[in-house]
N, C-alpha and C. Protein backbone atom coordinates (compact mmCIF):
# COMPACT_ATOMS: atom_id res chain seq x y z
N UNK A 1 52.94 47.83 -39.45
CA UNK A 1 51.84 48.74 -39.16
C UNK A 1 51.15 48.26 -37.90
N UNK A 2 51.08 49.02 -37.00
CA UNK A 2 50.63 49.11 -35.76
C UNK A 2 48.83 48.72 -35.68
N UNK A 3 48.21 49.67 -36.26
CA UNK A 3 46.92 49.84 -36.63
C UNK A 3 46.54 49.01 -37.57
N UNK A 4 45.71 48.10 -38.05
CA UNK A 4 45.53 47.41 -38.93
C UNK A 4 44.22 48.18 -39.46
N UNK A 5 43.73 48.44 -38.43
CA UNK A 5 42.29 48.79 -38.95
C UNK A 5 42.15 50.35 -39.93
N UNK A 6 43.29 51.07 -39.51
CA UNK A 6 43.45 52.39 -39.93
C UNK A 6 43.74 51.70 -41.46
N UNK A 7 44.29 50.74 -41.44
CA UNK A 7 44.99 50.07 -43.17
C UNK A 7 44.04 49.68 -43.89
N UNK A 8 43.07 49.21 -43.46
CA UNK A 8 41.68 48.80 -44.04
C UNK A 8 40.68 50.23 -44.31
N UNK A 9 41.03 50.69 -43.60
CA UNK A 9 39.79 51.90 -43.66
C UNK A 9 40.49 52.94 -44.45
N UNK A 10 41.97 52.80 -45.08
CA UNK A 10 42.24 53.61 -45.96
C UNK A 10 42.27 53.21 -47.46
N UNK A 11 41.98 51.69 -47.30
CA UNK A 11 42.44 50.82 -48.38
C UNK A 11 40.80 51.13 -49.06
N UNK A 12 39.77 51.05 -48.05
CA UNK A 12 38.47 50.84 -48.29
C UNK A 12 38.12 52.34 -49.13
N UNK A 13 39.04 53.62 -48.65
CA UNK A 13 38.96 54.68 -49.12
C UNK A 13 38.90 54.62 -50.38
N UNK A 14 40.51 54.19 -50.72
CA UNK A 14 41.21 54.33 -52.08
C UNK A 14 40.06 53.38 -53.09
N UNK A 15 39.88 52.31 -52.86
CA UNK A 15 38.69 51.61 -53.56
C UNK A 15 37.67 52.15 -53.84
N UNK A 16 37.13 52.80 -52.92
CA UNK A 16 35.91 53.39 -53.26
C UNK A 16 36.24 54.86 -54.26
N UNK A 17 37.44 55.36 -54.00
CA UNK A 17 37.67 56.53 -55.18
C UNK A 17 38.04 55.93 -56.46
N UNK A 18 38.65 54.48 -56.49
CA UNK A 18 38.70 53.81 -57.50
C UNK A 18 37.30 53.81 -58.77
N UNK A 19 36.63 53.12 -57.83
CA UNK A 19 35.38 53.19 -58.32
C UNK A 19 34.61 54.21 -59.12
N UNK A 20 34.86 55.33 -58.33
CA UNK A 20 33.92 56.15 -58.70
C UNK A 20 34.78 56.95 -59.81
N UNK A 21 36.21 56.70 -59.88
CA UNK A 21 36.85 57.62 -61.04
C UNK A 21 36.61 56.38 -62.56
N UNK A 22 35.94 55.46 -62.19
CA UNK A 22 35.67 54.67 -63.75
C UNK A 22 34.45 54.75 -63.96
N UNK A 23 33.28 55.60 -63.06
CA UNK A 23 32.15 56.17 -63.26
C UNK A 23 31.26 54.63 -62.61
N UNK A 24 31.86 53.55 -61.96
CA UNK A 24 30.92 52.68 -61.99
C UNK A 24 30.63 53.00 -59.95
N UNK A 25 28.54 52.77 -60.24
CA UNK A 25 28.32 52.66 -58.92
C UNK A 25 28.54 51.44 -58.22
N UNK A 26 28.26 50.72 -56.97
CA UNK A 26 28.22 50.09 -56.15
C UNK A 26 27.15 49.02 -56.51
N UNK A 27 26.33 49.08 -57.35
CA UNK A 27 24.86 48.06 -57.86
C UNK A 27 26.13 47.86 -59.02
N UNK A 28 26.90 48.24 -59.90
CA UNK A 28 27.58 47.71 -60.50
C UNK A 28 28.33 47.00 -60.44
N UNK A 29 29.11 46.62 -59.21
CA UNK A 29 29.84 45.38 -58.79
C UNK A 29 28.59 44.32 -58.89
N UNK A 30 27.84 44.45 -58.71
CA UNK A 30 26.62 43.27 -59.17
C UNK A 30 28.04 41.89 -60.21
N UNK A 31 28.26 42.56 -61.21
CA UNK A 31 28.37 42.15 -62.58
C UNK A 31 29.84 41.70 -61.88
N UNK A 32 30.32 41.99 -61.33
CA UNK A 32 31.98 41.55 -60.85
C UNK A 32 31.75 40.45 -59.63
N UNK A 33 30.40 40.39 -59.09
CA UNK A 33 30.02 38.80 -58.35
C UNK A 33 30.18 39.54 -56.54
N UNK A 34 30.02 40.69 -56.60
CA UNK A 34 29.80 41.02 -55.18
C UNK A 34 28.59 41.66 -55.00
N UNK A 35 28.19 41.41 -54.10
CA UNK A 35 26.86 42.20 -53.54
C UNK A 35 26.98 43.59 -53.31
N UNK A 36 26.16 44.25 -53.15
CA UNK A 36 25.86 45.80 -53.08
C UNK A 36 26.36 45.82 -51.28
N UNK A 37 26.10 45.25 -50.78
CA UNK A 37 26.24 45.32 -49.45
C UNK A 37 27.34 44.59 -49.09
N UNK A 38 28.09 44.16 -49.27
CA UNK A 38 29.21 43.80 -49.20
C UNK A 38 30.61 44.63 -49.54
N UNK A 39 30.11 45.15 -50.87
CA UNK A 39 30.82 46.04 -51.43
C UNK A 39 31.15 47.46 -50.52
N UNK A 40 29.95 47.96 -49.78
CA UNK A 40 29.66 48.63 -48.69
C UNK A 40 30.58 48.64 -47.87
N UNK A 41 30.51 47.20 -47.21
CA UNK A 41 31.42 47.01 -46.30
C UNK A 41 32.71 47.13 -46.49
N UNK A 42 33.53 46.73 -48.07
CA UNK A 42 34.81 47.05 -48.32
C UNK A 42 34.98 48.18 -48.39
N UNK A 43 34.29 48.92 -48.61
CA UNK A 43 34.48 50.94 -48.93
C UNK A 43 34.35 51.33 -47.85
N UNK A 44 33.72 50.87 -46.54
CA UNK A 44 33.97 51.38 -45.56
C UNK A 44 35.08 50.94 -44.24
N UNK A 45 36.10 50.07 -44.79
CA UNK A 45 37.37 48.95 -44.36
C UNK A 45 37.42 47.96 -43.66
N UNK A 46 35.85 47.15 -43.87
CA UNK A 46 36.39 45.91 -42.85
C UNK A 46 37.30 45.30 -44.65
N UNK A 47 38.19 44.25 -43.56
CA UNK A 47 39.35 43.50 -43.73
C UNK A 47 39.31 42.44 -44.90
N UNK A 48 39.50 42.79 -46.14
CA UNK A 48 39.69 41.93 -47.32
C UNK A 48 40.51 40.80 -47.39
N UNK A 49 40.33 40.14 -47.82
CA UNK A 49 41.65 39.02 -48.27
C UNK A 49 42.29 39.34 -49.16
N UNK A 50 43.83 38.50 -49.25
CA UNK A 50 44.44 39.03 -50.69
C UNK A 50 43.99 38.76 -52.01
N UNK A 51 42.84 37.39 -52.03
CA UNK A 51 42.37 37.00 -53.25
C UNK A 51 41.77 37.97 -53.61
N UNK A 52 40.29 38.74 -52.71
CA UNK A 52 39.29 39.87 -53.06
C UNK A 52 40.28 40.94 -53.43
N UNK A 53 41.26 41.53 -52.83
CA UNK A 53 42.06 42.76 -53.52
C UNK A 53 42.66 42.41 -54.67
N UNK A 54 42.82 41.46 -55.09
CA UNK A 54 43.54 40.95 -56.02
C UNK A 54 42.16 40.84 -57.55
N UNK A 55 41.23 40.85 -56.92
CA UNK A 55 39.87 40.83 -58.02
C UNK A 55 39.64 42.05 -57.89
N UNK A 56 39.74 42.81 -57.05
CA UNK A 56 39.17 44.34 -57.22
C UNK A 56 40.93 44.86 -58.00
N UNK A 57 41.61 44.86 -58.14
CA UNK A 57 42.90 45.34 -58.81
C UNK A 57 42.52 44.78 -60.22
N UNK A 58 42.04 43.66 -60.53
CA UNK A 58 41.88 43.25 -61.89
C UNK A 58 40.77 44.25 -62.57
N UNK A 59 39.71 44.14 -61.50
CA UNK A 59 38.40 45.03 -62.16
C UNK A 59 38.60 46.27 -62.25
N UNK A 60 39.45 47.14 -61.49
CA UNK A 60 39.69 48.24 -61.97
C UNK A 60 41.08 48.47 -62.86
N UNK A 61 41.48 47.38 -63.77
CA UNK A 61 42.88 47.75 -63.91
C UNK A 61 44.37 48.15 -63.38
N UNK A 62 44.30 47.79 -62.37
CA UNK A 62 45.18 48.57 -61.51
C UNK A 62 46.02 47.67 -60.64
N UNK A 63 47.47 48.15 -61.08
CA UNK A 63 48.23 47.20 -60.00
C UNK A 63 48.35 47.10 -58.86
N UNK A 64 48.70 46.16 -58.20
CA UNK A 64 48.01 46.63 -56.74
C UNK A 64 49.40 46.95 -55.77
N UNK A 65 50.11 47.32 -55.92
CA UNK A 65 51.52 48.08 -55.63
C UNK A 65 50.41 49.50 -55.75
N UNK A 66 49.69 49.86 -56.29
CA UNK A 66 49.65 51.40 -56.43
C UNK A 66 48.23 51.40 -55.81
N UNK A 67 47.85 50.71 -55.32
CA UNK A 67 46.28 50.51 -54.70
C UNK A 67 46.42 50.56 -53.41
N UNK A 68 47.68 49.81 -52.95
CA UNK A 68 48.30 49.85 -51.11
C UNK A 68 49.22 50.69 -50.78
N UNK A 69 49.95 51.36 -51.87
CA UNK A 69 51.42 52.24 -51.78
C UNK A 69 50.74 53.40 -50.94
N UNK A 70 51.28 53.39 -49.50
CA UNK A 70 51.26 54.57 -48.93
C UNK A 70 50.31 54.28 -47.56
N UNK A 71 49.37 53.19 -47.60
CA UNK A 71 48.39 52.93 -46.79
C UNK A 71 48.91 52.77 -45.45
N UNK A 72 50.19 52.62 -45.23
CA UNK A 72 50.62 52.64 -43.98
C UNK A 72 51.37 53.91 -43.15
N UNK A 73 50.69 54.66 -44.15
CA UNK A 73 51.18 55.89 -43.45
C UNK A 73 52.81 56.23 -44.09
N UNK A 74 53.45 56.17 -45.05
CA UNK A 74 54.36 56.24 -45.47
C UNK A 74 54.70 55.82 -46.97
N UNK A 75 54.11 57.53 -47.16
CA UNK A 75 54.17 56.96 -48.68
C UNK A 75 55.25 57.08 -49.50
N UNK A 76 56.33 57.76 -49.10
CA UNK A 76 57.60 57.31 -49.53
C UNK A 76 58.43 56.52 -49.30
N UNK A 77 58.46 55.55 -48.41
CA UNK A 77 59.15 54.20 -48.01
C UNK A 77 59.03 53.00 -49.24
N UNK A 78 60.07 52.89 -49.87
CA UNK A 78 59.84 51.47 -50.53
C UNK A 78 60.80 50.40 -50.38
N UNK A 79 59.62 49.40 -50.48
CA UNK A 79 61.01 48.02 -49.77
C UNK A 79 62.45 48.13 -50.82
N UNK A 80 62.85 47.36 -49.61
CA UNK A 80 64.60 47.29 -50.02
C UNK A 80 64.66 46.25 -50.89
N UNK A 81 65.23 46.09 -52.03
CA UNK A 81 65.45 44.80 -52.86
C UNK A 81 67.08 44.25 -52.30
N UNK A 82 66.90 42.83 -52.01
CA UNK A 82 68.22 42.35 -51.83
C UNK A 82 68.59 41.76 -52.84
N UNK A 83 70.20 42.25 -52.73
CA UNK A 83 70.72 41.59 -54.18
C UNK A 83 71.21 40.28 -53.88
């Protein structure tokens, strides 16, 4: 992926629709150890680490194959498994 930032700012999308389809607001990550304003900042795509996506995939249930699938602009491409 060329754009990194386009990857963040779609990732920040999908999170934030995450969110809001388990009915929880943004003062509710309180309880998951992030700030309200921080949280902000991930919904709007600055650049996560894999640990933080890896805690936001736990808190919403969700594997995170299906949290990034597509974010690069290609959502039918899936890696090749070598045998």
């Amino acid at each position: 992926m060329r754009d990194e930032s386009q990857f963040f700012k779609r990732l920040g999308a999908r999170i934030k629709r995450l969110r809001e389809q388990t009915g929880e607001s943004q003062e509710d990550m309180l309880s998951h150890g992030y700030s309200v304003r921080y949280w902000q900042k991930v919904e709007a795509g600055k650049p996560i680490t894999l640990r933080t996506l890896l805690r936001i995939c736990r808190i919403f249930s969700t594997p995170m194959c299906d949290v990034v699938r597509g974010l690069d602009g290609n959502p039918k491409r899936r890696a090749q498994r070598s045998s």
